[in-house]
PDB file of N, CA and C in Angstrom:
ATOM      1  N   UNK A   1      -4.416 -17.117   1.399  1.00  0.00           N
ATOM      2  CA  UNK A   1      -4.164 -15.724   1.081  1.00  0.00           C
ATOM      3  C   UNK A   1      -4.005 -15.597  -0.435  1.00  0.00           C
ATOM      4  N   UNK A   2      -4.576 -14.820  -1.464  1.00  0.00           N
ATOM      5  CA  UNK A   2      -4.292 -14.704  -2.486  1.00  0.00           C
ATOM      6  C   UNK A   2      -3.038 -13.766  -3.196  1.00  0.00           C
ATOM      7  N   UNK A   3      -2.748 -13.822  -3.984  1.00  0.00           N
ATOM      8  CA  UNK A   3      -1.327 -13.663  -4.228  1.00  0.00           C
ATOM      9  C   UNK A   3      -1.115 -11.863  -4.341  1.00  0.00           C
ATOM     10  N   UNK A   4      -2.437 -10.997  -4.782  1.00  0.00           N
ATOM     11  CA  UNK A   4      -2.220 -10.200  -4.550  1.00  0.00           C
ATOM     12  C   UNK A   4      -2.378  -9.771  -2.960  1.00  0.00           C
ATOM     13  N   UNK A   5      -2.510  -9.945  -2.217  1.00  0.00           N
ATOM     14  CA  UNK A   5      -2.213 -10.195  -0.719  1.00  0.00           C
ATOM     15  C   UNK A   5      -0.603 -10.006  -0.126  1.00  0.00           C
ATOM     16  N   UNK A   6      -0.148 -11.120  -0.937  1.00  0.00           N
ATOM     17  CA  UNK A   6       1.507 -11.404  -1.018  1.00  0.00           C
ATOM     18  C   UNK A   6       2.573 -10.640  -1.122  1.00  0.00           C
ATOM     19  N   UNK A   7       1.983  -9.675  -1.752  1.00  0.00           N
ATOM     20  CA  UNK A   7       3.184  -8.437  -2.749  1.00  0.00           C
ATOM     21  C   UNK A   7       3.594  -7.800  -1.438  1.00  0.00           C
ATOM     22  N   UNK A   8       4.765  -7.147  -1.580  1.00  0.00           N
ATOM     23  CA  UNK A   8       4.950  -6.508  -0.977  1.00  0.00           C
ATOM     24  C   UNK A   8       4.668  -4.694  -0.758  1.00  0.00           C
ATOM     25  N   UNK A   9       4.518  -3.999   0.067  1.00  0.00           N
ATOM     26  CA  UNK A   9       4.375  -2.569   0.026  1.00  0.00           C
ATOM     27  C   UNK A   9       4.888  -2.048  -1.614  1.00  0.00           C
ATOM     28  N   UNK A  10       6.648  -2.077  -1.540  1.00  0.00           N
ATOM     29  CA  UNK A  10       7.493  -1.432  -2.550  1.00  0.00           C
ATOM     30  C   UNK A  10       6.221  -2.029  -3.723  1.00  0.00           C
ATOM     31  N   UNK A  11       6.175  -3.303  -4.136  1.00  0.00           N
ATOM     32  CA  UNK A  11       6.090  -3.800  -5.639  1.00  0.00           C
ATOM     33  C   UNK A  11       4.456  -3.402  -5.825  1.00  0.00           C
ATOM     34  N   UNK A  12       3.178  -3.340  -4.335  1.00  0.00           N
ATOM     35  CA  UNK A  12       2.361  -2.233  -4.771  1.00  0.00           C
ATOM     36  C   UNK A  12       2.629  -1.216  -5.027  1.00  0.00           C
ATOM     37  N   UNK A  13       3.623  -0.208  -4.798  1.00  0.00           N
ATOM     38  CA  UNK A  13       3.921   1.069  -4.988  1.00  0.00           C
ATOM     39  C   UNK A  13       4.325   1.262  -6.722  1.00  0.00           C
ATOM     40  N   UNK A  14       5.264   0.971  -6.470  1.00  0.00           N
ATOM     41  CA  UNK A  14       5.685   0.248  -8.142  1.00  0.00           C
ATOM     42  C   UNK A  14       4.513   0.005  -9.465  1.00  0.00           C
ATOM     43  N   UNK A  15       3.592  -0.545  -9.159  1.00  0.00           N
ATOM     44  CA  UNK A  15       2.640  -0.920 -10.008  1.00  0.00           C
ATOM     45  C   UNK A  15       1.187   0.395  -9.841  1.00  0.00           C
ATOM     46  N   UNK A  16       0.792   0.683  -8.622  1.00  0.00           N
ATOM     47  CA  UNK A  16       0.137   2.277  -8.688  1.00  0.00           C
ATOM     48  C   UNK A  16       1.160   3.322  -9.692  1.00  0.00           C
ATOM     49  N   UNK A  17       2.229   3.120  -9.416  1.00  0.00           N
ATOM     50  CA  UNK A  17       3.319   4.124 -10.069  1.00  0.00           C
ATOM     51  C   UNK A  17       3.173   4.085 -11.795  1.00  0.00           C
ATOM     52  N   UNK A  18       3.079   2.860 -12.114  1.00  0.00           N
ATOM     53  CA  UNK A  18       2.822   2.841 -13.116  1.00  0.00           C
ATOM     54  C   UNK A  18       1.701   2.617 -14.017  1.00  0.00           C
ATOM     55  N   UNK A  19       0.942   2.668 -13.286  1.00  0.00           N
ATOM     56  CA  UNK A  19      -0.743   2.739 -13.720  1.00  0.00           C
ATOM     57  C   UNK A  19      -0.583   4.482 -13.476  1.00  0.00           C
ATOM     58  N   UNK A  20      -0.090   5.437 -12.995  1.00  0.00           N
ATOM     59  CA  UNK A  20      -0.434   7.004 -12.832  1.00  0.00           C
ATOM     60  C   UNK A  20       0.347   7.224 -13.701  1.00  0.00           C
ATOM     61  N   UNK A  21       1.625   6.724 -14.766  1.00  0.00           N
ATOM     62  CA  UNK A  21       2.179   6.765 -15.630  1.00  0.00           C
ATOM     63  C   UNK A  21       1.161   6.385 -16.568  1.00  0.00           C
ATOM     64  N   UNK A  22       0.450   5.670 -16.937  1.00  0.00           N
ATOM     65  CA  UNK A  22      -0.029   5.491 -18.093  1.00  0.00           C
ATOM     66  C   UNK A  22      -1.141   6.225 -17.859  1.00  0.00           C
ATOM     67  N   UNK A  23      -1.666   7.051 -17.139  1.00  0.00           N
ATOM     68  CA  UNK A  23      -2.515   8.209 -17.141  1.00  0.00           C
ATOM     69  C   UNK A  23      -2.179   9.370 -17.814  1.00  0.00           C
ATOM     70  N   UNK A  24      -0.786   9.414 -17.195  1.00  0.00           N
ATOM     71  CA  UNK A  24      -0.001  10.714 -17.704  1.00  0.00           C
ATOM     72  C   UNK A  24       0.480  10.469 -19.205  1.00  0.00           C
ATOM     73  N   UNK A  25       0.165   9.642 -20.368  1.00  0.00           N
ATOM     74  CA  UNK A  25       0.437   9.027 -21.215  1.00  0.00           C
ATOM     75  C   UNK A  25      -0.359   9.952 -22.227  1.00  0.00           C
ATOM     76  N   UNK A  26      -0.257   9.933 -23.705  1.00  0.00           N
ATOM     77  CA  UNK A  26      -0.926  10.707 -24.529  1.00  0.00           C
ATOM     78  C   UNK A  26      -2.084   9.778 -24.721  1.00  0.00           C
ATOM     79  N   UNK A  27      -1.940   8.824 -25.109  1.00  0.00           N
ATOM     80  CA  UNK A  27      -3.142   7.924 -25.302  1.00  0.00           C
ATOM     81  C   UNK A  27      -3.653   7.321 -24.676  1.00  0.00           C
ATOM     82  N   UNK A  28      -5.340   7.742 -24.428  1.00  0.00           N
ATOM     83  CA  UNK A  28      -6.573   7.805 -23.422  1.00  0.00           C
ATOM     84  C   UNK A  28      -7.138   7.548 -24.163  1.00  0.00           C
ATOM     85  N   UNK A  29      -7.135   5.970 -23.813  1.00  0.00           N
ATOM     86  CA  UNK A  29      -8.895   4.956 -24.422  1.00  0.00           C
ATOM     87  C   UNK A  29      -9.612   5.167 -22.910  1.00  0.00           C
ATOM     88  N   UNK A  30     -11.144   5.530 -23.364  1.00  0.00           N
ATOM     89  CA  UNK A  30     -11.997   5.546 -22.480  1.00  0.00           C
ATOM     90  C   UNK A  30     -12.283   3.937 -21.687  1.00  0.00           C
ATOM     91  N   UNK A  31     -12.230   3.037 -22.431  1.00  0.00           N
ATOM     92  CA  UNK A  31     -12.892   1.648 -21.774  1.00  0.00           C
ATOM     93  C   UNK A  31     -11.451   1.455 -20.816  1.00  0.00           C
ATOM     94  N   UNK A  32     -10.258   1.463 -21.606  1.00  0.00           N
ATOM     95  CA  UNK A  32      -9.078   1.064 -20.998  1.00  0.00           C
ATOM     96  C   UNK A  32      -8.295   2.178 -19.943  1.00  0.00           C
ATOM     97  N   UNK A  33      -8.819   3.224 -19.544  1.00  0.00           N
ATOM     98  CA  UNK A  33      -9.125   4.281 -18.724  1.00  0.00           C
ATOM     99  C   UNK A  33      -9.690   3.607 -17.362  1.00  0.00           C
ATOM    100  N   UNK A  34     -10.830   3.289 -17.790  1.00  0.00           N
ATOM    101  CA  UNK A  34     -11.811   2.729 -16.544  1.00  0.00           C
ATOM    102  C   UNK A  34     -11.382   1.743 -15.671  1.00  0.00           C
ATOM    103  N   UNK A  35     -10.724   0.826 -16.774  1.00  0.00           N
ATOM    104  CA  UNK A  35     -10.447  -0.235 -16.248  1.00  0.00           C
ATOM    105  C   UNK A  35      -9.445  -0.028 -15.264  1.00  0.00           C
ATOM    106  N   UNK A  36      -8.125   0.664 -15.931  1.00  0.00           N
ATOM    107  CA  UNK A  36      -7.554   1.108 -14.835  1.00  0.00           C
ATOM    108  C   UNK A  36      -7.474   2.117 -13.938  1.00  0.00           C
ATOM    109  N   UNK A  37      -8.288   2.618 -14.119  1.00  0.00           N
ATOM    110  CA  UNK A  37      -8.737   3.396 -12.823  1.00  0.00           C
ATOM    111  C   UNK A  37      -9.442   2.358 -11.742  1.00  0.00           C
ATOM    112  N   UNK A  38      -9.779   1.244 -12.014  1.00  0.00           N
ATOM    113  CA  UNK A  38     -10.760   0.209 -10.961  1.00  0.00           C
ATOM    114  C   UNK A  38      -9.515  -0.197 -10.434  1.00  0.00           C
ATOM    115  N   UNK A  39      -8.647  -0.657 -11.454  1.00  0.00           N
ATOM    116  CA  UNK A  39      -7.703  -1.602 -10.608  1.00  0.00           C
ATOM    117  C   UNK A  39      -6.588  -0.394  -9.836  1.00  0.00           C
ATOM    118  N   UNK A  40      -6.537   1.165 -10.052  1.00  0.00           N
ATOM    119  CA  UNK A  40      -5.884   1.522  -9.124  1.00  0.00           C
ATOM    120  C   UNK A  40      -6.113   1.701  -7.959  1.00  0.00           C
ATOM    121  N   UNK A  41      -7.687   1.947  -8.293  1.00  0.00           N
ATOM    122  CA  UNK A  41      -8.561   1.894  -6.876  1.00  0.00           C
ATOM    123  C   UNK A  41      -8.005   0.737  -6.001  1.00  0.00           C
ATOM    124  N   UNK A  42      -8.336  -0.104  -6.667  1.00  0.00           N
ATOM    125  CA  UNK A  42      -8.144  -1.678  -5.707  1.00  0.00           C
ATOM    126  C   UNK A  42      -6.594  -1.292  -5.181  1.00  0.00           C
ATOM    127  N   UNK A  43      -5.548  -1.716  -6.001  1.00  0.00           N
ATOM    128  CA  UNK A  43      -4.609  -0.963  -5.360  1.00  0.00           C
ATOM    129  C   UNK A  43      -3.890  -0.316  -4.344  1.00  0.00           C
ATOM    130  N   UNK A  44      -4.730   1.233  -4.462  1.00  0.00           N
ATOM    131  CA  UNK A  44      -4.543   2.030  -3.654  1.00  0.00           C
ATOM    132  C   UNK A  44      -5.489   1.526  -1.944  1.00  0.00           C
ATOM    133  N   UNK A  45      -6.640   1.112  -2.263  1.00  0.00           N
ATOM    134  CA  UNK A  45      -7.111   0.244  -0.766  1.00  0.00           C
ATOM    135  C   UNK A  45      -6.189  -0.935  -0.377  1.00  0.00           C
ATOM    136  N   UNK A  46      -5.637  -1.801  -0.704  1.00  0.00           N
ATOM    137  CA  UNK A  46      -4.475  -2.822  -0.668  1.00  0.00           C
ATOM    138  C   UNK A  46      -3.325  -1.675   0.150  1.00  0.00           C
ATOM    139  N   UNK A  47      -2.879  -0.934  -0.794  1.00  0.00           N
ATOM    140  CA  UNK A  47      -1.587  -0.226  -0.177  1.00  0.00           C
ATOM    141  C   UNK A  47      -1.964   0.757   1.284  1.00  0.00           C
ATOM    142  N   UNK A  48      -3.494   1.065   1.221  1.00  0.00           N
ATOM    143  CA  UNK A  48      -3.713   1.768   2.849  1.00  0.00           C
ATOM    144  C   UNK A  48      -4.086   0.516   3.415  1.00  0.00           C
ATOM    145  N   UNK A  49      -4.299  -0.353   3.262  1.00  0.00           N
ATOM    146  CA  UNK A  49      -4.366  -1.704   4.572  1.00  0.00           C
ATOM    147  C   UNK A  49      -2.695  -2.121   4.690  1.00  0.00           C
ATOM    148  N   UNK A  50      -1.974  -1.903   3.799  1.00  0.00           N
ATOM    149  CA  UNK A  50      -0.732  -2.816   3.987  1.00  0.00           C
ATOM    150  C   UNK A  50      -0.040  -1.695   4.855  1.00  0.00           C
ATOM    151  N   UNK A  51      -0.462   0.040   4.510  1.00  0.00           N
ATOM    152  CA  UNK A  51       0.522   0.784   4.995  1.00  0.00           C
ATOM    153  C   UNK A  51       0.052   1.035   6.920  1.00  0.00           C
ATOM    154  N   UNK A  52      -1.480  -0.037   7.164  1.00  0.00           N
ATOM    155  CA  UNK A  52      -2.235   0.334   8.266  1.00  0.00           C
ATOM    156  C   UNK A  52      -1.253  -0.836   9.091  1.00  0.00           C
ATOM    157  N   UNK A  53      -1.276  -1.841   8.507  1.00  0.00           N
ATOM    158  CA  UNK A  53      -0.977  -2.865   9.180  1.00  0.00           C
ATOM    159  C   UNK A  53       0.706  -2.652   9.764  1.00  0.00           C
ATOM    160  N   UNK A  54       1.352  -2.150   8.856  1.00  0.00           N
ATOM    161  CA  UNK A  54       2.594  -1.680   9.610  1.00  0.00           C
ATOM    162  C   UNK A  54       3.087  -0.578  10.366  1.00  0.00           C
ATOM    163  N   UNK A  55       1.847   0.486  10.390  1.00  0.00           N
ATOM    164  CA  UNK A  55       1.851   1.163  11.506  1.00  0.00           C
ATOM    165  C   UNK A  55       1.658   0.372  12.851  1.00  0.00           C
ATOM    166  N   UNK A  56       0.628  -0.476  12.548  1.00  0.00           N
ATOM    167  CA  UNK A  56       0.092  -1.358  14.003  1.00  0.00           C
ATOM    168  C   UNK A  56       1.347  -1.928  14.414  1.00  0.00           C
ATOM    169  N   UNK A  57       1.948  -2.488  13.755  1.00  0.00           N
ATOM    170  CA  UNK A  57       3.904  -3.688  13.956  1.00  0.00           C
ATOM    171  C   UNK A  57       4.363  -2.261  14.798  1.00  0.00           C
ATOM    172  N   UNK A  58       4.822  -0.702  14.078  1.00  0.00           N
ATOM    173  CA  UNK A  58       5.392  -0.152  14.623  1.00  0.00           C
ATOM    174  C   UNK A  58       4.734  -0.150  15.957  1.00  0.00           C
ATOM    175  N   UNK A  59       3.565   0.761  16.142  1.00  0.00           N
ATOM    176  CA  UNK A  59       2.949   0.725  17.730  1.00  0.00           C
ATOM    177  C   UNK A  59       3.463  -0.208  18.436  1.00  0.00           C
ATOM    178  N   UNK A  60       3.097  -1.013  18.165  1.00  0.00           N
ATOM    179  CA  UNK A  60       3.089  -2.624  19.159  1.00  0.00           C
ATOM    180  C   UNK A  60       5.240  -2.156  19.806  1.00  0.00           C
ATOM    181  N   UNK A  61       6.062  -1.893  18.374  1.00  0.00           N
ATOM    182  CA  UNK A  61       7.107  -1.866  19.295  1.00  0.00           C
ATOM    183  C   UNK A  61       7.640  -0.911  19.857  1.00  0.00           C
ATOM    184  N   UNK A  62       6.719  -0.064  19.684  1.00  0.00           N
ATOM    185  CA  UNK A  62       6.993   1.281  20.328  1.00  0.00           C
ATOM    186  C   UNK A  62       7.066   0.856  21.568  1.00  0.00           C
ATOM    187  N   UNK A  63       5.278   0.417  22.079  1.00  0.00           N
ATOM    188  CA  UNK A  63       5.185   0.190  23.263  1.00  0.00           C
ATOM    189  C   UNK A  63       5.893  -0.754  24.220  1.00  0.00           C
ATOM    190  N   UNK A  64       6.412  -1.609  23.074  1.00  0.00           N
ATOM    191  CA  UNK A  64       6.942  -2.656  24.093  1.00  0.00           C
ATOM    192  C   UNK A  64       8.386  -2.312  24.802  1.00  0.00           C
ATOM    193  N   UNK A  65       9.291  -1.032  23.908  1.00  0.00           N
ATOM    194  CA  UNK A  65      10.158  -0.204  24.009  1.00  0.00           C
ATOM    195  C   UNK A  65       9.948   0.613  25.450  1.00  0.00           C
ATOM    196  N   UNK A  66       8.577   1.041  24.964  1.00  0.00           N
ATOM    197  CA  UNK A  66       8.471   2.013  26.428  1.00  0.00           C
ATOM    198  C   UNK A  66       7.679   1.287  27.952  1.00  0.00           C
ATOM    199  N   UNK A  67       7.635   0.545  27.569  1.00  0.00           N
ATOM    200  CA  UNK A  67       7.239  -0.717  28.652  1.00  0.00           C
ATOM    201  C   UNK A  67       8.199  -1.302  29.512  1.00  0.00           C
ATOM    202  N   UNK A  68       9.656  -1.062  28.341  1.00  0.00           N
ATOM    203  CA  UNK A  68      10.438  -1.411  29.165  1.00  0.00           C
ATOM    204  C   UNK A  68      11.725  -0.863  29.689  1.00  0.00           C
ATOM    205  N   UNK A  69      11.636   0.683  29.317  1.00  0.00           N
ATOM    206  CA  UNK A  69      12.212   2.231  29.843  1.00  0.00           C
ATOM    207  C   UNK A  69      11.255   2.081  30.951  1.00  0.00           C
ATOM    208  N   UNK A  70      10.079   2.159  31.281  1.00  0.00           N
ATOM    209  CA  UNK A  70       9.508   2.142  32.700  1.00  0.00           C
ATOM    210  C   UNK A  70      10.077   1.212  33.680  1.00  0.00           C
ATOM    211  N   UNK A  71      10.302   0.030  33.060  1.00  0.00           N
ATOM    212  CA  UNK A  71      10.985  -0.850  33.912  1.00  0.00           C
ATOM    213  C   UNK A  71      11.857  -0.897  34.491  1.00  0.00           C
ATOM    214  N   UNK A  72      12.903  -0.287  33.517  1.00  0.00           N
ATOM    215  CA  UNK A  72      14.688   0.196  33.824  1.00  0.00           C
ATOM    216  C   UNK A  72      14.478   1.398  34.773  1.00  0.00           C
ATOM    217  N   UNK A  73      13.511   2.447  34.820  1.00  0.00           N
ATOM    218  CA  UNK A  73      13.092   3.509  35.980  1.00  0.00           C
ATOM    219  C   UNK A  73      13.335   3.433  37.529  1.00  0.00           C
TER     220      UNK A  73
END
């Protein structure tokens, strides 16, 4: 797994946060613009797989919750 893999949700959030801070910044170099705009991209796809994958954890215990309210029935 590579290390950006590793991070957690918060410390992607954190680092998009501050890449949209240095947008909001007075000084806009075009090359150094781009660049980070690529890597927020990347980023922001990282943080919708990380935020997909823990919807799936929730489901899973939803169901296993209500799997076993049917049981107690």
């Amino acid at each position: 797994m590579s290390a950006k893999n590793d991070k957690t949700l918060r410390e992607m959030l954190d680092e998009f946060e501050a890449i949209v801070a240095w947008f909001n910044g007075e000084d806009l170099d075009v090359e150094a613009a781009s660049a980070k705009f690529e890597e927020g991209s990347k980023l922001a796809e990282q943080i919708r797989k990380k935020l997909a994958e823990e919807k799936n954890k929730i489901e899973i215990i939803e169901k296993s919750f209500a799997g076993k309210n049917e049981e107690e029935i």
